[in-house]
C-alpha atoms as a PDB file:
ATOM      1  CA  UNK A   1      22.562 -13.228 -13.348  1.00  0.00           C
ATOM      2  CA  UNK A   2      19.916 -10.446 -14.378  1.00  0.00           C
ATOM      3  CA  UNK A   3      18.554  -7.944 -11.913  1.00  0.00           C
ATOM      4  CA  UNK A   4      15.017  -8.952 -11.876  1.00  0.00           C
ATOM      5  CA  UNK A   5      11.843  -8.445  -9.183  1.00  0.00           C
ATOM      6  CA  UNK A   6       8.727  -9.641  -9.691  1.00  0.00           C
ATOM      7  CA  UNK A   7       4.735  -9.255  -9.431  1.00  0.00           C
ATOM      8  CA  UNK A   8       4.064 -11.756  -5.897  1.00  0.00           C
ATOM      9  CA  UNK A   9       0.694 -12.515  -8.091  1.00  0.00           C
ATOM     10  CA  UNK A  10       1.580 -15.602 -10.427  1.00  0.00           C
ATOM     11  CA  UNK A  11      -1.053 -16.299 -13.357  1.00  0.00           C
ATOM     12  CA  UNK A  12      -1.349 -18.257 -16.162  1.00  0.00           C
ATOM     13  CA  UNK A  13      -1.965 -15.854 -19.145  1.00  0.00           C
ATOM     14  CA  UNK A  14      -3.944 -18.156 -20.868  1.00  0.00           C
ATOM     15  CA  UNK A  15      -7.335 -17.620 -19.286  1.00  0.00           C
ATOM     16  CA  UNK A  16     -10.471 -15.424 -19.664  1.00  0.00           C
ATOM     17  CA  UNK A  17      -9.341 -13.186 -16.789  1.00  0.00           C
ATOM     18  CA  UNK A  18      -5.837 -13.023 -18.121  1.00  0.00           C
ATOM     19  CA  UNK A  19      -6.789 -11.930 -21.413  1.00  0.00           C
ATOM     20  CA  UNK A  20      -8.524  -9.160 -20.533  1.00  0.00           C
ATOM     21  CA  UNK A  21      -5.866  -8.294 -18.199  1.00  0.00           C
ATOM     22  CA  UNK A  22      -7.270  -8.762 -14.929  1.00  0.00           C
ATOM     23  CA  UNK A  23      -4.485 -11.258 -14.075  1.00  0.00           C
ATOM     24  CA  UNK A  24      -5.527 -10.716 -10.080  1.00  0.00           C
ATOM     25  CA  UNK A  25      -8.855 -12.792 -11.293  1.00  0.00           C
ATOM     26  CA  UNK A  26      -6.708 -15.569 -13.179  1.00  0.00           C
ATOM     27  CA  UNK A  27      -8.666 -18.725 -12.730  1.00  0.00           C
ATOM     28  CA  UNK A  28      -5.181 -20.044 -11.849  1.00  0.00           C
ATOM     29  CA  UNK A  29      -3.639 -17.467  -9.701  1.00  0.00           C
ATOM     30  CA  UNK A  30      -1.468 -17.955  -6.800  1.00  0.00           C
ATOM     31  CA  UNK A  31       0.291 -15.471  -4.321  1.00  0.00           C
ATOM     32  CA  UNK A  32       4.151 -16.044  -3.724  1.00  0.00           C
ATOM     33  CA  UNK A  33       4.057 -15.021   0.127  1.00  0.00           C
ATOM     34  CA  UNK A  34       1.235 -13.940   2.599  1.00  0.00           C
ATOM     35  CA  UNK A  35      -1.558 -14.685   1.185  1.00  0.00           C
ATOM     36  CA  UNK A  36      -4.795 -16.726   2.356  1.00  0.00           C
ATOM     37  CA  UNK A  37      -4.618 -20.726   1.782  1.00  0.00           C
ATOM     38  CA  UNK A  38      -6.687 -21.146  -1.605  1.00  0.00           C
ATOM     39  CA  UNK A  39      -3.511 -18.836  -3.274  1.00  0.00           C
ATOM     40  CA  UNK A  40      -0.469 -19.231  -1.491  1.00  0.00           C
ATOM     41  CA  UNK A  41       2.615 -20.206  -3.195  1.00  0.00           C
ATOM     42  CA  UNK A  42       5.480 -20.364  -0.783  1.00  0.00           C
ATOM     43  CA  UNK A  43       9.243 -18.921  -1.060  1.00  0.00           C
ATOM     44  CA  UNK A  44       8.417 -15.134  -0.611  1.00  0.00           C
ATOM     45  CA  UNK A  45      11.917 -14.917   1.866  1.00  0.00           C
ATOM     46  CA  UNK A  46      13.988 -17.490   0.040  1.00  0.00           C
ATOM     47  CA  UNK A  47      17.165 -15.862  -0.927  1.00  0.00           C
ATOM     48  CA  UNK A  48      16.144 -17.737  -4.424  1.00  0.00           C
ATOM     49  CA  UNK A  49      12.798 -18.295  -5.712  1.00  0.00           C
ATOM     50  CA  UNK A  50      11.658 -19.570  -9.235  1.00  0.00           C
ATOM     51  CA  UNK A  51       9.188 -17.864 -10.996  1.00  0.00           C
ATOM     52  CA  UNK A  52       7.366 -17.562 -14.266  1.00  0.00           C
ATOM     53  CA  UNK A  53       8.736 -15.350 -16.238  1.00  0.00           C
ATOM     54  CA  UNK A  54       4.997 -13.132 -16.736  1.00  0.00           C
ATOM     55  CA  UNK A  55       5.752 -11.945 -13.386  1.00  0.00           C
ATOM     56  CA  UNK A  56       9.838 -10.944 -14.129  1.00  0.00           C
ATOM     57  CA  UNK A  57      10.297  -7.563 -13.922  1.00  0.00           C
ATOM     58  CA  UNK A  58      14.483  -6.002 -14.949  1.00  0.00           C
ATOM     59  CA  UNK A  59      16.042  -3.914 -12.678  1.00  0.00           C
ATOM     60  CA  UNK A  60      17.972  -0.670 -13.916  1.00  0.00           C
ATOM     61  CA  UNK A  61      21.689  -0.906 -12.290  1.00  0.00           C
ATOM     62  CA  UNK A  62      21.208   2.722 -11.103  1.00  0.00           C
ATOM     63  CA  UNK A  63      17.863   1.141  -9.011  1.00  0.00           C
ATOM     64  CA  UNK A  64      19.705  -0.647  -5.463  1.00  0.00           C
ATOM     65  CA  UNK A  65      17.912  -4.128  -4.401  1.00  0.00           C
ATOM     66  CA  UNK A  66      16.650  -2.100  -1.489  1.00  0.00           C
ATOM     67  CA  UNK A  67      14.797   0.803  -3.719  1.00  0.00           C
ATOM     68  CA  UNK A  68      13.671  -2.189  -5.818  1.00  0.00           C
ATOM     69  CA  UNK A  69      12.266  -3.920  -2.855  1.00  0.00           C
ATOM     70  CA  UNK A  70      10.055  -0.918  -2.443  1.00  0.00           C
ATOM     71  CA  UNK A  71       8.691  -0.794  -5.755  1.00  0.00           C
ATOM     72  CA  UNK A  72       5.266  -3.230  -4.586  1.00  0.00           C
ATOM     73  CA  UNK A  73       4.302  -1.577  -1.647  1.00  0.00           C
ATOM     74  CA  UNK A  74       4.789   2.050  -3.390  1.00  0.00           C
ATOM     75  CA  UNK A  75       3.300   1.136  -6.061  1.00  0.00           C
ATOM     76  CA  UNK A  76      -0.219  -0.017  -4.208  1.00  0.00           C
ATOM     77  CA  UNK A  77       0.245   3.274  -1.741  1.00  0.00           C
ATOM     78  CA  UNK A  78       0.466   5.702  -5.499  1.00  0.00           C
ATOM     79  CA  UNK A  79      -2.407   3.814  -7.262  1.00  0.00           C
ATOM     80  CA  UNK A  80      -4.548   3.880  -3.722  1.00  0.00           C
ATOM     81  CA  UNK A  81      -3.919   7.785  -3.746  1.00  0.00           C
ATOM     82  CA  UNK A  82      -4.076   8.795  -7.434  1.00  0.00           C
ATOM     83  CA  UNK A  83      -7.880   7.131  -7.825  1.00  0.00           C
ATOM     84  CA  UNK A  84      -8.771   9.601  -4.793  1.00  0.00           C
ATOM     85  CA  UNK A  85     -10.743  13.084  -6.360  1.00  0.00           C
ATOM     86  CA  UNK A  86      -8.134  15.122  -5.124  1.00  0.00           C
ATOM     87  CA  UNK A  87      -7.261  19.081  -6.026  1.00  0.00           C
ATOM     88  CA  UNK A  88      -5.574  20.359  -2.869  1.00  0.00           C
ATOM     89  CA  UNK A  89      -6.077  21.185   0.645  1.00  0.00           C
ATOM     90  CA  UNK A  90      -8.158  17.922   1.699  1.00  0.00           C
ATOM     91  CA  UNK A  91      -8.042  16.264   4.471  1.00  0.00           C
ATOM     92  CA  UNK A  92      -7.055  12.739   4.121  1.00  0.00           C
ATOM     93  CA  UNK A  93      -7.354   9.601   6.603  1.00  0.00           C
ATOM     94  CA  UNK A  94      -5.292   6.665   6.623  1.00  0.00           C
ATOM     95  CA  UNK A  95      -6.562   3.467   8.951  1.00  0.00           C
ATOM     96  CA  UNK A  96      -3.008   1.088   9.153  1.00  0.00           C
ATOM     97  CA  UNK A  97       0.454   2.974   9.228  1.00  0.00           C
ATOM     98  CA  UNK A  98       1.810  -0.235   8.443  1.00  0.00           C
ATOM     99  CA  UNK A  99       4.529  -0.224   5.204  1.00  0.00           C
ATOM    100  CA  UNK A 100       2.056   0.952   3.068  1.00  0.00           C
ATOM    101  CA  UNK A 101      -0.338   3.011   5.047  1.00  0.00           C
ATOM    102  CA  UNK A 102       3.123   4.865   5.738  1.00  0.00           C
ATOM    103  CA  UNK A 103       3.815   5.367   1.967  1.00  0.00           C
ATOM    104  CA  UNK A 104      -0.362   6.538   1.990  1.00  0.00           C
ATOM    105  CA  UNK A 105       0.606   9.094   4.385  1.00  0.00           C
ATOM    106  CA  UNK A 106       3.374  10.174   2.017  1.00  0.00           C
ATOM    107  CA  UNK A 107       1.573   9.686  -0.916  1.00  0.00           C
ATOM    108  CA  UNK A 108      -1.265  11.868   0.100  1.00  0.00           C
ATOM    109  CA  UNK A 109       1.145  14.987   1.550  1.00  0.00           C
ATOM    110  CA  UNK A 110       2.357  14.637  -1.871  1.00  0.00           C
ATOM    111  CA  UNK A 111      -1.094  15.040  -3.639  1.00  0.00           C
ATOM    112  CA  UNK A 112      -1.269  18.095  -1.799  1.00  0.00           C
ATOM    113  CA  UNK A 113      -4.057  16.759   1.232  1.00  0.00           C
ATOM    114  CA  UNK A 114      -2.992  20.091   3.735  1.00  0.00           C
ATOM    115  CA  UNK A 115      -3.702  17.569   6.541  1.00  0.00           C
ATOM    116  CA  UNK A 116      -3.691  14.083   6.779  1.00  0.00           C
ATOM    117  CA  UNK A 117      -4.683  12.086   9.961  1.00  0.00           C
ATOM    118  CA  UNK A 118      -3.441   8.765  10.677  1.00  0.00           C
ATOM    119  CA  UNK A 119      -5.005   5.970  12.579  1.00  0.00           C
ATOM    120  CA  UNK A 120      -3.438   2.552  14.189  1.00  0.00           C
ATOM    121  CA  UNK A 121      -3.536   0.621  17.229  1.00  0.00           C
ATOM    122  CA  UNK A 122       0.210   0.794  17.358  1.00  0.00           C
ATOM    123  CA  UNK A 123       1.837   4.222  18.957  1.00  0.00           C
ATOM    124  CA  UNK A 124       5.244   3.531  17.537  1.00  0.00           C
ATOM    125  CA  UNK A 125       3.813   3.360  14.425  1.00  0.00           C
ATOM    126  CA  UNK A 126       1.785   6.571  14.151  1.00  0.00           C
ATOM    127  CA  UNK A 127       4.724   8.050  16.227  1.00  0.00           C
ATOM    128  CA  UNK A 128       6.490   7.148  12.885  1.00  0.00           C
ATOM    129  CA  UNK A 129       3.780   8.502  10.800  1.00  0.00           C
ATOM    130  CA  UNK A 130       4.119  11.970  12.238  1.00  0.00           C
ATOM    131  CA  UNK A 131       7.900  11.867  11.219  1.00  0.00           C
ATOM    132  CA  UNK A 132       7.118  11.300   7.539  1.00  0.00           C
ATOM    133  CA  UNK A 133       4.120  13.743   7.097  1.00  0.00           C
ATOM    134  CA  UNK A 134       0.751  12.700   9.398  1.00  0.00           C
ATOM    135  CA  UNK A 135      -0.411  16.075  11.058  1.00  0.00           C
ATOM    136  CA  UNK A 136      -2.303  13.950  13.512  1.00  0.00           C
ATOM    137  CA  UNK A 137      -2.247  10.684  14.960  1.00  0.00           C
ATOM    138  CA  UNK A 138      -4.923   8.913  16.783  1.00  0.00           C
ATOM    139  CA  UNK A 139      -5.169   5.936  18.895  1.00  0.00           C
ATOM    140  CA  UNK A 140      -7.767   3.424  17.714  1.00  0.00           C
ATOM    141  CA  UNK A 141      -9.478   1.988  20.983  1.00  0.00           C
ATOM    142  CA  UNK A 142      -7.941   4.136  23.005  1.00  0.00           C
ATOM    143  CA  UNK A 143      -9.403   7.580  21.296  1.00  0.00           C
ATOM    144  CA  UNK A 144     -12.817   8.058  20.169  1.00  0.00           C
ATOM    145  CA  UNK A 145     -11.484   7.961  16.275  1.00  0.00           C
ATOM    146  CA  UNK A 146     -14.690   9.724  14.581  1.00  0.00           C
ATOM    147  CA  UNK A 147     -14.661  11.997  17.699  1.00  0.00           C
ATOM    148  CA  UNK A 148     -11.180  12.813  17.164  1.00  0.00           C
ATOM    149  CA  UNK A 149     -11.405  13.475  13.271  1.00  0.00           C
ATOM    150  CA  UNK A 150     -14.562  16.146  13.841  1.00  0.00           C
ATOM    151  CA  UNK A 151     -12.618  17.773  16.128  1.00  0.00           C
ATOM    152  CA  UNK A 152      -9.244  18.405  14.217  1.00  0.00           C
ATOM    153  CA  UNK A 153     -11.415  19.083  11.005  1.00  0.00           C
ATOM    154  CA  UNK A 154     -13.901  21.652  12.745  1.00  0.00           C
ATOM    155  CA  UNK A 155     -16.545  19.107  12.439  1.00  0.00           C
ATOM    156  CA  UNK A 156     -16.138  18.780   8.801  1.00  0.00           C
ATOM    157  CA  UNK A 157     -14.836  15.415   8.791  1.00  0.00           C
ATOM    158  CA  UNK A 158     -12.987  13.857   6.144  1.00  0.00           C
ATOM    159  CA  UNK A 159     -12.856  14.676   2.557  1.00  0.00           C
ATOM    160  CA  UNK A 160     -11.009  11.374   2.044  1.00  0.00           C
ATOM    161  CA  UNK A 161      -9.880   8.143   3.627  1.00  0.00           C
ATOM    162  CA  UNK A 162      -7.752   5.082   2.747  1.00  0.00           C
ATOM    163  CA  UNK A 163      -8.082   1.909   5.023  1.00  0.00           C
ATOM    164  CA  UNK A 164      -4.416   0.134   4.794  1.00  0.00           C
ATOM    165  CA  UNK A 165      -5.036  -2.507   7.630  1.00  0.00           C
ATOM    166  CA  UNK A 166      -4.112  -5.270   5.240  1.00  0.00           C
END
């Protein structure tokens, strides 16, 4: 009956890897979900899923199942963004405005990037991306992407970039 999430990333503990805590190395790692062959562990979208208890993770009650849901793909958007060198006024790139190229966008807004350009294949998406903070959007294979970044930067280019394809 506990309120619990969990890491996707299942390890052992026990191992080399694990006890130096790199448990994504874990000799005996698998991926609950999408994840190549050599990993996966099915039962991502059960409604009920076992797990070992490593990955458990409580739940405050004032946190809702759908903020909690978040917490992976935030939490790889905020550690992507806060091992960039920024101070303010960058310009930023994301490549992929899937989920978490759209939390990137965010993210980097947030770190105070004055413009951030985002890049997709998908309109919809980077139509999306404008709404929650990308200054510009461009069209990969349809617009000449490096072509496109010079010009909105003056020819500087950009100062960083995150590629969120997945």
């Amino acid at each position: 009956g506990d309120r619990v999430t969990f890491d996707s990333t299942t390890y052992c503990g026990k191992c080399s890897y694990c006890s130096q805590g790199l448990v994504n190395l874990c000799e005996h790692r698998q991926v609950i979900g999408v994840s190549c062959e050599e990993y996966r562990r099915n039962g991502a979208f059960a409604e009920k899923v076992v797990i070992p208890h490593l990955g458990a993770c409580s739940i405050p009650d004032e946190v809702s199942f759908e903020q909690a849901a978040l917490a992976e793909p935030v939490s790889i958007a905020l550690h992507a963004v806060n091992r960039l060198p920024l101070k303010g006024g960058e310009t930023g790139v994301v490549v992929g405005v899937g989920m978490i190229g759209l939390f990137v966008v965010q993210a980097l807004k947030t770190a105070g990037c004055e413009r951030v350009i985002a890049v997709d294949l998908a309109e919809d998406k980077l139509a999306f991306a404008k709404k929650l903070g990308a200054d510009e959007c461009l069209v990969s294979g349809k617009d000449d992407v490096v072509a496109g970044i010079r010009e909105v930067t003056e020819g500087e280019g950009a100062h960083v970039s995150v590629e969120a394809v997945g």
